[in-house]
Protein backbone atom coordinates (compact mmCIF):
# COMPACT_ATOMS: atom_id res chain seq x y z
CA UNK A 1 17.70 14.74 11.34
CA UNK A 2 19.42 12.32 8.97
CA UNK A 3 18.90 12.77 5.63
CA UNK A 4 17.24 9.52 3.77
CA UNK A 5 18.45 9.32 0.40
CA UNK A 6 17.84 6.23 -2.07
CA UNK A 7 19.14 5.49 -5.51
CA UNK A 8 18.13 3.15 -7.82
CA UNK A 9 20.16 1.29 -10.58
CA UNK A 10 20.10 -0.80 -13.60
CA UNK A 11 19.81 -3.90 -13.35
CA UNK A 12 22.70 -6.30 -14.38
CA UNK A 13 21.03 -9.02 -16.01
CA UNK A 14 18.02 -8.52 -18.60
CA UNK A 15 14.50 -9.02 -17.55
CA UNK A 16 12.29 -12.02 -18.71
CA UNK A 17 9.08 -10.83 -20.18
CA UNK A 18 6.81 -12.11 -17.24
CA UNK A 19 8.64 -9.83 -14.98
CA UNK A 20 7.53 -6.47 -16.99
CA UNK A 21 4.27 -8.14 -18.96
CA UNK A 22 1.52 -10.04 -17.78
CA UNK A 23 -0.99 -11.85 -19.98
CA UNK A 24 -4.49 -9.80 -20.44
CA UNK A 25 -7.46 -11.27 -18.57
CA UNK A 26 -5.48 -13.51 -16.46
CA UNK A 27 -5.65 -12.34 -13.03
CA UNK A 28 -7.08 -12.64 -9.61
CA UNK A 29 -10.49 -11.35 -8.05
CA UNK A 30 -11.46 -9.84 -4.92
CA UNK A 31 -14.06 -11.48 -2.84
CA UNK A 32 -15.58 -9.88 0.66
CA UNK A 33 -18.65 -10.96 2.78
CA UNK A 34 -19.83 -10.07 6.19
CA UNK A 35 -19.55 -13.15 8.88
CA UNK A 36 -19.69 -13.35 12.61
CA UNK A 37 -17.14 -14.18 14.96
CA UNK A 38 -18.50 -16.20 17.99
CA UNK A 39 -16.71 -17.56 20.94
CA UNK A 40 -14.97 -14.27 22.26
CA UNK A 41 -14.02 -14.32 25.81
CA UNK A 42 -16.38 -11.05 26.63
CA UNK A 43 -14.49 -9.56 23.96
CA UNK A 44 -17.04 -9.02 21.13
CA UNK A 45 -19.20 -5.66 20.40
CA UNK A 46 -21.70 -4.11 22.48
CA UNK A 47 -24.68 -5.25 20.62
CA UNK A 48 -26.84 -1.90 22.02
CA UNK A 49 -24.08 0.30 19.96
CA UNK A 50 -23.88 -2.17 16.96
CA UNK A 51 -27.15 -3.37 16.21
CA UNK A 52 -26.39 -5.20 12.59
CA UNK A 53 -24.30 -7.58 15.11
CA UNK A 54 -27.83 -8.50 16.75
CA UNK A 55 -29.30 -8.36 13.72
CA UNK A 56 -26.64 -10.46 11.52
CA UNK A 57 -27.22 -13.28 14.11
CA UNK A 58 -30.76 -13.20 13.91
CA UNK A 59 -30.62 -14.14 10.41
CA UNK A 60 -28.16 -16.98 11.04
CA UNK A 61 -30.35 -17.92 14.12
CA UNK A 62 -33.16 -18.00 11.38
CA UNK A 63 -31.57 -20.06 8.95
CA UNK A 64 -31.36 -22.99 11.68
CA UNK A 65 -34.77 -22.78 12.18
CA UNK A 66 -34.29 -20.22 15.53
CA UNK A 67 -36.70 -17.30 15.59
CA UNK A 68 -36.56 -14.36 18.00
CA UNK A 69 -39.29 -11.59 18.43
CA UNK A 70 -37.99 -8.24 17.98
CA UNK A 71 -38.25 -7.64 21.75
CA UNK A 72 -35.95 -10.47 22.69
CA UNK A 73 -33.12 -9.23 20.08
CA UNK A 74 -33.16 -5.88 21.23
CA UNK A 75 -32.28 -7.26 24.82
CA UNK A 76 -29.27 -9.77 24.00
CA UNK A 77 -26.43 -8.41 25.11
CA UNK A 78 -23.76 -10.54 23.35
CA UNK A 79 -20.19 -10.24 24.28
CA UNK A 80 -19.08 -12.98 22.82
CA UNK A 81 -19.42 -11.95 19.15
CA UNK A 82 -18.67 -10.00 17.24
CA UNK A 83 -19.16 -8.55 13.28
CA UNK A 84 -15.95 -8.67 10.86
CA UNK A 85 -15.52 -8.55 7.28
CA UNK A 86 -13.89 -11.24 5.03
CA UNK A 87 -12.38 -10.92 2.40
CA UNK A 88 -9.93 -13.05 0.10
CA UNK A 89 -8.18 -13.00 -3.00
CA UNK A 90 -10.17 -15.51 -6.09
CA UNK A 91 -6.16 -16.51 -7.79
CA UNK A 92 -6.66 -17.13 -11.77
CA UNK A 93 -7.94 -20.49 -12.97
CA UNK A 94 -9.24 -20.96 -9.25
CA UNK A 95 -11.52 -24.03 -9.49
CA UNK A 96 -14.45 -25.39 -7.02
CA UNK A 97 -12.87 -27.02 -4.14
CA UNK A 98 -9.42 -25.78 -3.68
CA UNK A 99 -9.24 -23.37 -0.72
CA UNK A 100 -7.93 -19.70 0.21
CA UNK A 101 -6.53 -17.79 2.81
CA UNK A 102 -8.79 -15.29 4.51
CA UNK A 103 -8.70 -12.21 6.48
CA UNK A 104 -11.00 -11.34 8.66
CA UNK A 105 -11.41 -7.44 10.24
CA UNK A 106 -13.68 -6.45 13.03
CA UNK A 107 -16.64 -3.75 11.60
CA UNK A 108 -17.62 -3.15 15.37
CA UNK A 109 -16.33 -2.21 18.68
CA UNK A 110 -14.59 -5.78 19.31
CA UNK A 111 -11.64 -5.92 21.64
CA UNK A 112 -10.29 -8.53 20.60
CA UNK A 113 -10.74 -11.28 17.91
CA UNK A 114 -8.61 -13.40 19.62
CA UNK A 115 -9.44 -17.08 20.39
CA UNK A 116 -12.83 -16.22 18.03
CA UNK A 117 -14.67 -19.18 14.95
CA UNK A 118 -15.55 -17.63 11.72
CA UNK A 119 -19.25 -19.06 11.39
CA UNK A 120 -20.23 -19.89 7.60
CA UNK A 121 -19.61 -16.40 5.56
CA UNK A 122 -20.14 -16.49 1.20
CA UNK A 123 -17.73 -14.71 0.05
CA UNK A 124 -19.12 -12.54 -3.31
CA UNK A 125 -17.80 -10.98 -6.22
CA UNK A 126 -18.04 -7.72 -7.58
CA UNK A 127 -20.80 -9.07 -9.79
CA UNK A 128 -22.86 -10.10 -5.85
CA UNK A 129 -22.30 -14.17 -6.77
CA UNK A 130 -21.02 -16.35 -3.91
CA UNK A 131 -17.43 -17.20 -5.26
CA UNK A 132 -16.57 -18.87 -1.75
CA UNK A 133 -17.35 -19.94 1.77
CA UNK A 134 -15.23 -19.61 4.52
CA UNK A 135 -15.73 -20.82 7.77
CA UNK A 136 -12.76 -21.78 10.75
CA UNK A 137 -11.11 -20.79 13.66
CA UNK A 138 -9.36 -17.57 13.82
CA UNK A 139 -5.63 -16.74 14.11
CA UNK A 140 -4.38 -13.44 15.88
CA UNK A 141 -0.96 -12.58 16.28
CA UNK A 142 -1.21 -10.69 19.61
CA UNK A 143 -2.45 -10.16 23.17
CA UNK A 144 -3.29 -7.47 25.56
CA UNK A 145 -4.18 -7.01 29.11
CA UNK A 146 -6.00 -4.38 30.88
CA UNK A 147 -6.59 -3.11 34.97
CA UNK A 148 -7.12 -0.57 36.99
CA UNK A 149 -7.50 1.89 34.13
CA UNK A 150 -4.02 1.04 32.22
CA UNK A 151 -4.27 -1.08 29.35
CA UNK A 152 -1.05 -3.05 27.05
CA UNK A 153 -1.83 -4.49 23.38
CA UNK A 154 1.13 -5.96 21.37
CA UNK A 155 -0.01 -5.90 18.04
CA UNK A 156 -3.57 -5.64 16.53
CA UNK A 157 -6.05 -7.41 17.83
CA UNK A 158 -9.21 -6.95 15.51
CA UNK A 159 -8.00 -7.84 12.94
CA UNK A 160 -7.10 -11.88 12.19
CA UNK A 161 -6.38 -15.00 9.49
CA UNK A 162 -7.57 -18.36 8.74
CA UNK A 163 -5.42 -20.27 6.47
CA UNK A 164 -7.21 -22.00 3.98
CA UNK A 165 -9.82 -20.51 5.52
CA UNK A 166 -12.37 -20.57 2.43
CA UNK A 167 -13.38 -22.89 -0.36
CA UNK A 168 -13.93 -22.16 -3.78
CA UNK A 169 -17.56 -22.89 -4.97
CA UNK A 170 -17.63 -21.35 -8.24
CA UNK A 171 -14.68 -20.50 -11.15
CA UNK A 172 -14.20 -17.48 -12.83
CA UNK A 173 -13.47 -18.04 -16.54
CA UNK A 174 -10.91 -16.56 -18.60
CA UNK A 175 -10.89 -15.51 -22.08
CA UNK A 176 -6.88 -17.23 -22.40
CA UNK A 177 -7.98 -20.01 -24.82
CA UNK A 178 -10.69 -17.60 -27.15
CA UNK A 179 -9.24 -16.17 -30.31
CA UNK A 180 -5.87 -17.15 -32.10
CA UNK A 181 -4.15 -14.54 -30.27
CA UNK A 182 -3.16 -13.40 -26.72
CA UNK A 183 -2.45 -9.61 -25.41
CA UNK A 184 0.51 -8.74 -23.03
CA UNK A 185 -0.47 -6.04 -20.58
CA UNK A 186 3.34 -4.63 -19.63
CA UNK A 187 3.24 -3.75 -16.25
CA UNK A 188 4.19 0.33 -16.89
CA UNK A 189 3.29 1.95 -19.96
CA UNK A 190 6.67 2.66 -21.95
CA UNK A 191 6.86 2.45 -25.96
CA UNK A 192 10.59 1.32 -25.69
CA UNK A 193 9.78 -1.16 -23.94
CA UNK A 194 6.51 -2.57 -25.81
CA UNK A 195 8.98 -2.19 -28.93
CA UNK A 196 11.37 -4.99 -27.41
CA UNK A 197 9.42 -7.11 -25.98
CA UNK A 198 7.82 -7.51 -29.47
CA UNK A 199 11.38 -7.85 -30.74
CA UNK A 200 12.08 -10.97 -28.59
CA UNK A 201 8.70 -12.45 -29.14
CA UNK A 202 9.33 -12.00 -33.16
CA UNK A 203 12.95 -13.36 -32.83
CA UNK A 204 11.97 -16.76 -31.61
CA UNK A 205 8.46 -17.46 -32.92
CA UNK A 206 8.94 -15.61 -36.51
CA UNK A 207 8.39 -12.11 -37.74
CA UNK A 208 4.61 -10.55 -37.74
CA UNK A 209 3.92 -13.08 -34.43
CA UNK A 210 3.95 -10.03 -31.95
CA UNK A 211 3.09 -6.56 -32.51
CA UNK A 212 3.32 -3.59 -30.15
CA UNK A 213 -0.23 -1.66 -30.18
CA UNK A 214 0.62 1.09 -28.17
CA UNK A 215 3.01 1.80 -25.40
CA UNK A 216 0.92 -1.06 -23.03
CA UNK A 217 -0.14 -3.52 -25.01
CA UNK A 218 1.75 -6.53 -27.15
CA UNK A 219 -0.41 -8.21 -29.43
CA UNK A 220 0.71 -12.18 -30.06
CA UNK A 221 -1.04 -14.91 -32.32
CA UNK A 222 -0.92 -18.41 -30.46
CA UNK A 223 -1.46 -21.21 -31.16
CA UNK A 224 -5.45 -22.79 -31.17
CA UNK A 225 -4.76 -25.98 -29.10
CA UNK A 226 -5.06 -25.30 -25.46
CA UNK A 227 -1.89 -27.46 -24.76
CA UNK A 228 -0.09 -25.99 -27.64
CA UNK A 229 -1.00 -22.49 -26.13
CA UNK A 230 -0.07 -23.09 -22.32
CA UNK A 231 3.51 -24.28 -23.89
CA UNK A 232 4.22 -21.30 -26.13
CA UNK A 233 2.77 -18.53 -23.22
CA UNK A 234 5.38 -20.91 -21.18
CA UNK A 235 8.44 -20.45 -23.53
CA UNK A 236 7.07 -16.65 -24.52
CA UNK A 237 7.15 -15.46 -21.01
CA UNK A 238 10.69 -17.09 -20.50
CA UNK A 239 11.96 -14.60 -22.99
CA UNK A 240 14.87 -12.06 -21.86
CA UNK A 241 14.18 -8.34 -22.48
CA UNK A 242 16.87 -6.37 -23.58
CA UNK A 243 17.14 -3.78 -20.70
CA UNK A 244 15.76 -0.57 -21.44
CA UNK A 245 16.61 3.12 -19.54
CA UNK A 246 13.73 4.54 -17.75
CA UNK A 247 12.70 7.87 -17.50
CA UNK A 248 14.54 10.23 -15.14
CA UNK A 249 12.45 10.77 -12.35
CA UNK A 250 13.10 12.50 -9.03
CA UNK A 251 10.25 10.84 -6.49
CA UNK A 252 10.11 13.10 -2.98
CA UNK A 253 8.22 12.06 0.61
CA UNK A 254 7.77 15.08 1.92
CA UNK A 255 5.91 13.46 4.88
CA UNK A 256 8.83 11.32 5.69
CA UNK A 257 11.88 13.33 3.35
CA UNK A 258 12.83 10.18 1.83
CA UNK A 259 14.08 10.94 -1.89
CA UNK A 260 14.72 8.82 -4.81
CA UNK A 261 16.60 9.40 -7.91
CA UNK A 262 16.63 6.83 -10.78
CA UNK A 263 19.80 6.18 -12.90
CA UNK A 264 18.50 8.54 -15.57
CA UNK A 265 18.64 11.76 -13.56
CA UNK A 266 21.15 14.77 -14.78
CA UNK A 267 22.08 17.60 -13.67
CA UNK A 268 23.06 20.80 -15.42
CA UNK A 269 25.42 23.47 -14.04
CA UNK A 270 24.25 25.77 -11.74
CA UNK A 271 24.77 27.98 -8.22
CA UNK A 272 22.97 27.72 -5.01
CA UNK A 273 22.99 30.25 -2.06
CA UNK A 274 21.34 28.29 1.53
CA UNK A 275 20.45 29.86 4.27
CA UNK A 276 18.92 29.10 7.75
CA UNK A 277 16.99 31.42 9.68
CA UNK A 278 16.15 30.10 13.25
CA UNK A 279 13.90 31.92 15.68
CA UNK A 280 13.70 30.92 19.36
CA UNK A 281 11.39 31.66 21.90
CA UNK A 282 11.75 31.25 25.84
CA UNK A 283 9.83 31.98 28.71
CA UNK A 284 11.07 33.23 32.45
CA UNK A 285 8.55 33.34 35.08
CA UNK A 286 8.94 36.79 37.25
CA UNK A 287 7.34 36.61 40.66
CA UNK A 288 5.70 40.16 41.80
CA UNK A 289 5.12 40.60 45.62
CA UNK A 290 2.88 42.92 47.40
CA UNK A 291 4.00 45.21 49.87
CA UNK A 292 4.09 45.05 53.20
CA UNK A 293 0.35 45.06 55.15
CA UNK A 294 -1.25 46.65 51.50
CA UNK A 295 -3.54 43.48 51.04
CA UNK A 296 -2.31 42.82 47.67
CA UNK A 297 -1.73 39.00 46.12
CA UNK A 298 1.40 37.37 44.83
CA UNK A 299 1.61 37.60 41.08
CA UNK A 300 3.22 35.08 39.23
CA UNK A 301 3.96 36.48 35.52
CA UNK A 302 6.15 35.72 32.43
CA UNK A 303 8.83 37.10 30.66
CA UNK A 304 9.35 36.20 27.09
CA UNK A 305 12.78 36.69 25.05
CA UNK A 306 12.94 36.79 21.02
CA UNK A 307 15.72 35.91 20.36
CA UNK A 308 16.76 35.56 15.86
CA UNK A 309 19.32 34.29 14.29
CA UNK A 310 20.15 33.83 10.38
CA UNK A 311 23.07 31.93 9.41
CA UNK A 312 25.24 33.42 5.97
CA UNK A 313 24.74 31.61 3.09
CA UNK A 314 27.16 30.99 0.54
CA UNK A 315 26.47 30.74 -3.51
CA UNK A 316 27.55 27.48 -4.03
CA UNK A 317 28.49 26.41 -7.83
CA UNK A 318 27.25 22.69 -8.90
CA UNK A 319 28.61 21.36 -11.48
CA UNK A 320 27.34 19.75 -14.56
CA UNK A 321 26.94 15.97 -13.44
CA UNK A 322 25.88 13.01 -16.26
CA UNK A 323 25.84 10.16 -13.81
CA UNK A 324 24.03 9.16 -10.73
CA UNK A 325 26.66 9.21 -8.46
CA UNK A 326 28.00 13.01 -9.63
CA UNK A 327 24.17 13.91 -8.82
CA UNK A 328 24.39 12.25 -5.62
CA UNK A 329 28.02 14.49 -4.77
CA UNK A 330 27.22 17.54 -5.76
CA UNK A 331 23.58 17.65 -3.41
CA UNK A 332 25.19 16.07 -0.60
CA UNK A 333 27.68 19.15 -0.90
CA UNK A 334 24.98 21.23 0.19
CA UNK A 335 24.49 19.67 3.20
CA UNK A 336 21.09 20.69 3.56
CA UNK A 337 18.53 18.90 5.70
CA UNK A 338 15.79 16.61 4.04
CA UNK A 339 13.10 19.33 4.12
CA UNK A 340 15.12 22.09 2.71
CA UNK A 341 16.63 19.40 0.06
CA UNK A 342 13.19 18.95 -0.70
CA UNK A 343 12.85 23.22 -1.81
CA UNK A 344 16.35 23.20 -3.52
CA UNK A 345 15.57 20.61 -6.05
CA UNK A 346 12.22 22.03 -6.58
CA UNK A 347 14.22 25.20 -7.10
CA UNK A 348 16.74 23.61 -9.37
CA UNK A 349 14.03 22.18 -11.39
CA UNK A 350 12.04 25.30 -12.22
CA UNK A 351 15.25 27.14 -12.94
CA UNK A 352 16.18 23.89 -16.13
CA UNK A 353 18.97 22.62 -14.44
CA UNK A 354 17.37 19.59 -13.23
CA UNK A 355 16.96 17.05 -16.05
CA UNK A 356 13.92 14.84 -14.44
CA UNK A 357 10.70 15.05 -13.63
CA UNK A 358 9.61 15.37 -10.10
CA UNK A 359 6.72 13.53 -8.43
CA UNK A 360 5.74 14.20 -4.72
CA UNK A 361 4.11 11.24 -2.81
């Protein structure tokens, strides 16, 4: 098995402020709602296994003036729809009549979405207000066939798109023009950071304009006319960031043995002895016959082998390494396997010559 290995550098240039800050309160919204699907080509659920499907177009049906007695729903048998969920992403400063993209996912036993109309769904918030309300004709990137018991799908089916699917009925507001002041949320908590961010703020509007709270937030006055204020966030957030080193960091996959090291990672000197110890297994099959006229039955029985083997391991000295790429040579010297690289840094680390922190995904 190949070993995946990843580094991660510096980068060259410094950073503007809106690519490690954001401005607090200014951010997008999750919206979801449960909608029908209708027009399936016998696709759609099994309404006797998934009765809010019966029941979610009963209360459409009702809304057009349609009533149906309970004994008539339970008998509709309606393969051509079919329950999903929407939901959609409510962008900052989203105002009533502009329009989203939606995704919709089948809730039921659909087999396909494809070729389906998104009836009229309101899309709520967290706070149970209709943000939105989507409604159109559904786009699935795939097909699939099925007979005589084999079946091919290329891609998903249940789960499809509508551009501009949804239109905004109601805005969400912000808090970006209240106060004389504005708060940058930095995207990872680091006091370094939040220090020089403040620092570039300070250097072009005028000491005491920013000041770093803590190692997340930047605290800015601006300006109390709403133009005035979308021009300075403009010009603040166009700021460069002097470049700052991160913490060294060791992140391990051990479902996949992918590792990354950051720039930042050391490595004192120390000695390694690896190993392997492989044990393999096999199986012979040993046929037993009966003698002649005693009556008996052929026997068909196995014959297992052990067999073990451990492979030497050297002690292998590391040297001290103070750069990424001395890290990188003196593990790949080891030539260990993903898995086992996984236990030798582990190692390395609880015996202090590791100078990172680990962090297993």
């Amino acid at each position: 098995m190949a070993m995946a290995f990843w580094l991660t550098f510096g980068s060259a240039h410094a950073a503007r402020i809106k690519e490690v800050a954001s401005i607090e309160g200014v951010r997008s919204n999750q919206l979801t709602g449960f909608g029908l699907v209708v027009g399936l080509d016998g696709t759609g659920d099994q309404t006797t296994q998934m009765p809010y499907t019966s029941q979610g177009l009963s209360n459409y049906m009702k809304q057009l003036g349609l009533t149906l007695a309970p004994a008539q729903l339970s008998q509709l048998q309606m393969k051509n729809v079919a329950a999903v969920l929407v939901t959609a992403q409510l962008p900052a400063f989203a105002r009533p009549g502009q329009t989203l993209d939606i995704n919709v996912s089948s809730m039921g036993n659909a087999k396909s979405l494809k070729g389906g109309t998104l009836i009229g769904t309101p899309l709520k918030g967290i706070d149970g207000e209709v943000y939105a309300f989507a409604q159109g004709n559904l786009i699935v990137a795939g097909a699939g066939a099925a007979a005589g018991g084999s079946k091919v799908t290329v891609n998903h089916l249940s789960v499809g798109r509508v551009p501009e699917g949804a239109q905004v009925e109601r805005s969400v507001p912000t808090s970006l023009q209240e106060g004389d002041s504005v708060s940058l949320s930095l995207n990872s908590s680091d006091f370094q950071t939040a220090h020089k961010v403040a620092q570039a703020v300070n250097r072009k509007f005028g000491e005491g304009v920013a000041q770093a709270l803590d190692g997340r937030t930047v605290h800015v006055k601006a300006p109390l006319d709403p133009n005035a204020r979308v021009n300075f966030i403009a010009e603040m957030e166009d700021l460069p960031v002097e470049s700052t080193i991160a913490a060294a960091k060791v992140i391990i996959n051990s479902r996949t043995g992918s590792i990354v090291l950051n720039q930042a990672v050391t490595l004192s000197a120390c000695a390694i002895a690896h190993g392997n110890l492989s044990i393999s297994i096999s199986s012979t099959p040993i046929v037993s016959q009966p003698n002649p006229l005693s009556g008996g039955q052929t026997v068909v029985a196995d014959k297992a082998s052990i067999n073990i083997r451990q492979e030497p391991g050297k002690l292998i000295q590391l040297p001290a390494a103070t750069q990424l790429s001395d890290v990188v040579k003196a593990l790949n010297a080891l030539g260990a396997t993903p898995q086992d690289l996984l236990a030798i840094l582990q190692a390395i680390k609880a015996a202090g010559a590791l100078n990172a922190e680990l962090e297993v995904i």
